[in-house]
Every structure is written in structure tokens, then in C-alpha cells.
C-alpha atoms as a PDB file:
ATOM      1  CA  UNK A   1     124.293 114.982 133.343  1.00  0.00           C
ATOM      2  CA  UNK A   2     123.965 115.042 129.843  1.00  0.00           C
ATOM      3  CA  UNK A   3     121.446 113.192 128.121  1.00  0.00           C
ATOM      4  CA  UNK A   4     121.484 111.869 124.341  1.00  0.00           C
ATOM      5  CA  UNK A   5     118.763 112.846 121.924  1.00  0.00           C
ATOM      6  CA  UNK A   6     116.264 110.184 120.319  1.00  0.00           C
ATOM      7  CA  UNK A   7     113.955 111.671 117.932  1.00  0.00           C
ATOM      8  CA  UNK A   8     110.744 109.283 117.293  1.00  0.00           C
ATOM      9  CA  UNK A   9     109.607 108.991 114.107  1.00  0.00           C
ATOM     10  CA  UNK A  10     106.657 111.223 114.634  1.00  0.00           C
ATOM     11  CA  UNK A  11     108.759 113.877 115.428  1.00  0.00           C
ATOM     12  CA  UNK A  12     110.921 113.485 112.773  1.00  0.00           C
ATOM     13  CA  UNK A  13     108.185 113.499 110.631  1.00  0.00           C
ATOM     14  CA  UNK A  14     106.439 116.504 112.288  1.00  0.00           C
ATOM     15  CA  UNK A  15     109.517 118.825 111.611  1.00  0.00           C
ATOM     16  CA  UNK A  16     110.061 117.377 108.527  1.00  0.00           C
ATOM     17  CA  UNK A  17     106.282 118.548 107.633  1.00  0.00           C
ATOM     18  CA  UNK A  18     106.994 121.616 108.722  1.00  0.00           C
ATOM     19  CA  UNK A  19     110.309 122.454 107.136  1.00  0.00           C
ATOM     20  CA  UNK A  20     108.709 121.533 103.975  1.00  0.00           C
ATOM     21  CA  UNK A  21     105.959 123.509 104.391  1.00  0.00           C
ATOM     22  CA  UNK A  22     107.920 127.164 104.654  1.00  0.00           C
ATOM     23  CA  UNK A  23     110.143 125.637 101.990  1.00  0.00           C
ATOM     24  CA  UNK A  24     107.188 125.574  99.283  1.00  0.00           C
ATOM     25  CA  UNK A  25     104.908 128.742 101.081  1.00  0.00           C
ATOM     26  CA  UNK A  26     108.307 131.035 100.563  1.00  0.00           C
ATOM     27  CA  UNK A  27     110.131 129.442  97.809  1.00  0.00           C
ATOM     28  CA  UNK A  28     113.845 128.790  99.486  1.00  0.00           C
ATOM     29  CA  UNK A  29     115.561 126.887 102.519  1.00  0.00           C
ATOM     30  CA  UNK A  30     116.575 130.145 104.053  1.00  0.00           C
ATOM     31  CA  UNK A  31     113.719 130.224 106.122  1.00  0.00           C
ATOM     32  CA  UNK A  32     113.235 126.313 106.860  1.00  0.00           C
ATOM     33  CA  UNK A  33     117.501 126.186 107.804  1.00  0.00           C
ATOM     34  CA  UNK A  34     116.707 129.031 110.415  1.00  0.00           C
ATOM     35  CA  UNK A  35     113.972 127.240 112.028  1.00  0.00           C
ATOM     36  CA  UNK A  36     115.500 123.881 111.761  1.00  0.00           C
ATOM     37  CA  UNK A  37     118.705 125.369 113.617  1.00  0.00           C
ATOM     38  CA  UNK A  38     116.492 127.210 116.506  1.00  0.00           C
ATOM     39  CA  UNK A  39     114.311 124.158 116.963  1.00  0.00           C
ATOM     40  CA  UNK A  40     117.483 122.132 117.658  1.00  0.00           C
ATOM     41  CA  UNK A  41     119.165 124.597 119.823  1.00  0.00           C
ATOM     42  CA  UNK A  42     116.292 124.661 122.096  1.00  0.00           C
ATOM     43  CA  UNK A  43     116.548 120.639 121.815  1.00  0.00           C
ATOM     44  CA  UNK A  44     120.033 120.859 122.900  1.00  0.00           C
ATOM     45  CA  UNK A  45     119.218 122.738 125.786  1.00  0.00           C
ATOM     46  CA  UNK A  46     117.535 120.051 127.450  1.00  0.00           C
ATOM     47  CA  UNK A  47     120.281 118.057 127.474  1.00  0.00           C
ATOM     48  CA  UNK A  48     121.690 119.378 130.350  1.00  0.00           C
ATOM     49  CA  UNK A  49     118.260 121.039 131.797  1.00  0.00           C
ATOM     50  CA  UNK A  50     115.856 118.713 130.896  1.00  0.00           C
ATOM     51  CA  UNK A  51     112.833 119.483 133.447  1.00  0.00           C
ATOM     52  CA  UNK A  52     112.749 123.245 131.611  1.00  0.00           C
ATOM     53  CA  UNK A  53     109.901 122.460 129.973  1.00  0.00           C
ATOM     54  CA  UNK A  54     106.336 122.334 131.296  1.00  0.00           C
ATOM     55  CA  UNK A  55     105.056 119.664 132.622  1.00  0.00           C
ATOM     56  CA  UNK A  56     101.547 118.046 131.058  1.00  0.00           C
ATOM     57  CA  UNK A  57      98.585 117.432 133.284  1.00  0.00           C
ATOM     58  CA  UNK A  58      98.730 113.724 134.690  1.00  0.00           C
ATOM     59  CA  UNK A  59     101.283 112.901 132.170  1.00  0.00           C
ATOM     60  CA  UNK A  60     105.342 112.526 132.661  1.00  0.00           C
ATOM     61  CA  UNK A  61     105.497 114.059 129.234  1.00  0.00           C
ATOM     62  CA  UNK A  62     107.099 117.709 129.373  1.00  0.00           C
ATOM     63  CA  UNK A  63     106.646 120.140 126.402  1.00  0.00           C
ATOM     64  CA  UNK A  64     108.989 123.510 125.457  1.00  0.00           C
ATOM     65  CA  UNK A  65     107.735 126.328 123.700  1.00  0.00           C
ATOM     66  CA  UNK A  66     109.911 127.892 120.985  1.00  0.00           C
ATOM     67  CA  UNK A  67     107.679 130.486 119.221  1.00  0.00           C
ATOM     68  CA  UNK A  68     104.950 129.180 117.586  1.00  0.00           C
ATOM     69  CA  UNK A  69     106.260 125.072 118.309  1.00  0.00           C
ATOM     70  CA  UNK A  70     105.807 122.707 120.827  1.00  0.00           C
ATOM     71  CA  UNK A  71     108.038 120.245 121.375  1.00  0.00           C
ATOM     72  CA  UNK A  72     106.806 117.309 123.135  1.00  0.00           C
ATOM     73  CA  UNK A  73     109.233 114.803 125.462  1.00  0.00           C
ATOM     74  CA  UNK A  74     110.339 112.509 127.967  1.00  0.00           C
ATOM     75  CA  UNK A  75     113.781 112.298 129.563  1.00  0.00           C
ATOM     76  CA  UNK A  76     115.120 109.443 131.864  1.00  0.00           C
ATOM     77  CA  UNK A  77     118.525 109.485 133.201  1.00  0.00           C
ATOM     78  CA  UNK A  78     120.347 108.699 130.206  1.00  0.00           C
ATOM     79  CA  UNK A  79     117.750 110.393 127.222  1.00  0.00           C
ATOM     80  CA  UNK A  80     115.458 113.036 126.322  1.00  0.00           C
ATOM     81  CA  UNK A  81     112.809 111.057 123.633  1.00  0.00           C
ATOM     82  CA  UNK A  82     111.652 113.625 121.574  1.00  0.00           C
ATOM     83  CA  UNK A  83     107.867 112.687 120.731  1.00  0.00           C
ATOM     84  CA  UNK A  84     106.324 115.575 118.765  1.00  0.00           C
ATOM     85  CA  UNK A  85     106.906 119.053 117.208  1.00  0.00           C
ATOM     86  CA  UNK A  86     103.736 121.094 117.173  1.00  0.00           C
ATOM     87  CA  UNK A  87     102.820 123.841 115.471  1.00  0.00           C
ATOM     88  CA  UNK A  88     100.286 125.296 118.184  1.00  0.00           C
ATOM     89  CA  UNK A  89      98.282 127.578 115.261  1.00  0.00           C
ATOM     90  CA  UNK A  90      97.148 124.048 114.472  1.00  0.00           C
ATOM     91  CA  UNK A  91      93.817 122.638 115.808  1.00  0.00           C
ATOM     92  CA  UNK A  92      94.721 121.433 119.281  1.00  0.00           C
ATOM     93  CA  UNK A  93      91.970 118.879 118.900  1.00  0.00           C
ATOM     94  CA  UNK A  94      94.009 117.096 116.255  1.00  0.00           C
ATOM     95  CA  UNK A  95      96.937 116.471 118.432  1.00  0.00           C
ATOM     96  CA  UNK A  96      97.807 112.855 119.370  1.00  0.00           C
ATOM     97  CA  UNK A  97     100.416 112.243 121.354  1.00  0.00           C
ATOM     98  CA  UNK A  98     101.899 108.629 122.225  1.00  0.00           C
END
């Protein structure tokens, strides 16, 4: 079954962070369109194979690693709720997710 996408705000914000970030460390979008397009081919993966991802300790919250990103969700039948976009060189301690 194939599941539509919902991006939460904090993870729109997350990889909008993040995009801007390798925009301004390396001076063009070449970089940040790249990433941008891998981070949402591994989303669009989970459409059809949503439990690909791990599975968090006493949590129904799954994550999938794509280099150096997390990306935090939950799926039901009918949508895969993207909640965060990690960048796991971060401080782990600093990670909040809802």
C-alpha cells in the first residue's frame, strides 16, 4: 500500500536548517539540491516499505539512516508523518523528539 507523506513542521524546519547551512558553508545550491533530492528519495522509499527503518526503544517511532541524517517517523495505514531530520554529528543530547 502506498502511503502519503506529511512532513511536520519540525521536520520541515530541520531540513530547511540544514540545506541552508551547506548553502552558506560552500557558497552554492549544488550541494544543498543533491542532499535535498537523496533525503527525499529515501523518504519515498517508505512509502511502499515503511517498517525499513529501525525501530526506537519503547517508542512506535521508526528512524532511517541516510549518511550522516536521521530521519525520524511514524506510519499508519494511510501515512508516513515525517517528525525530524537529524544530523547525527550533532549532540544527541539535544535531540527532542515529539
Amino acid at each position: 500500500m502506498v502511503r502519503r507523506i506529511i512532513w511536520s513542521e519540525n521536520a520541515a524546519i530541520d531540513k530547511m536548517r540544514i540545506l541552508e547551512y551547506w548553502y552558506n558553508r560552500i557558497g552554492t545550491k549544488t550541494y544543498s539540491r543533491k542532499l535535498d533530492h537523496q533525503l527525499r528519495q529515501s523518504i519515498n522509499f517508505l512509502k511502499n516499505y515503511p517498517e525499513m527503518g529501525r525501530l526506537m526503544q519503547n517508542s512506535n517511532i521508526r528512524f532511517l539512516v541516510k549518511d550522516h541524517y536521521q530521519i525520524f517517523y511514524r506510519f499508519t495505514n494511510d501515512e508516513i508523518r515525517i517528525l525530524h531530520i537529524w544530523d547525527s554529528r550533532r549532540n544527541p543530547d539535544e535531540l527532542v523528539i515529539e
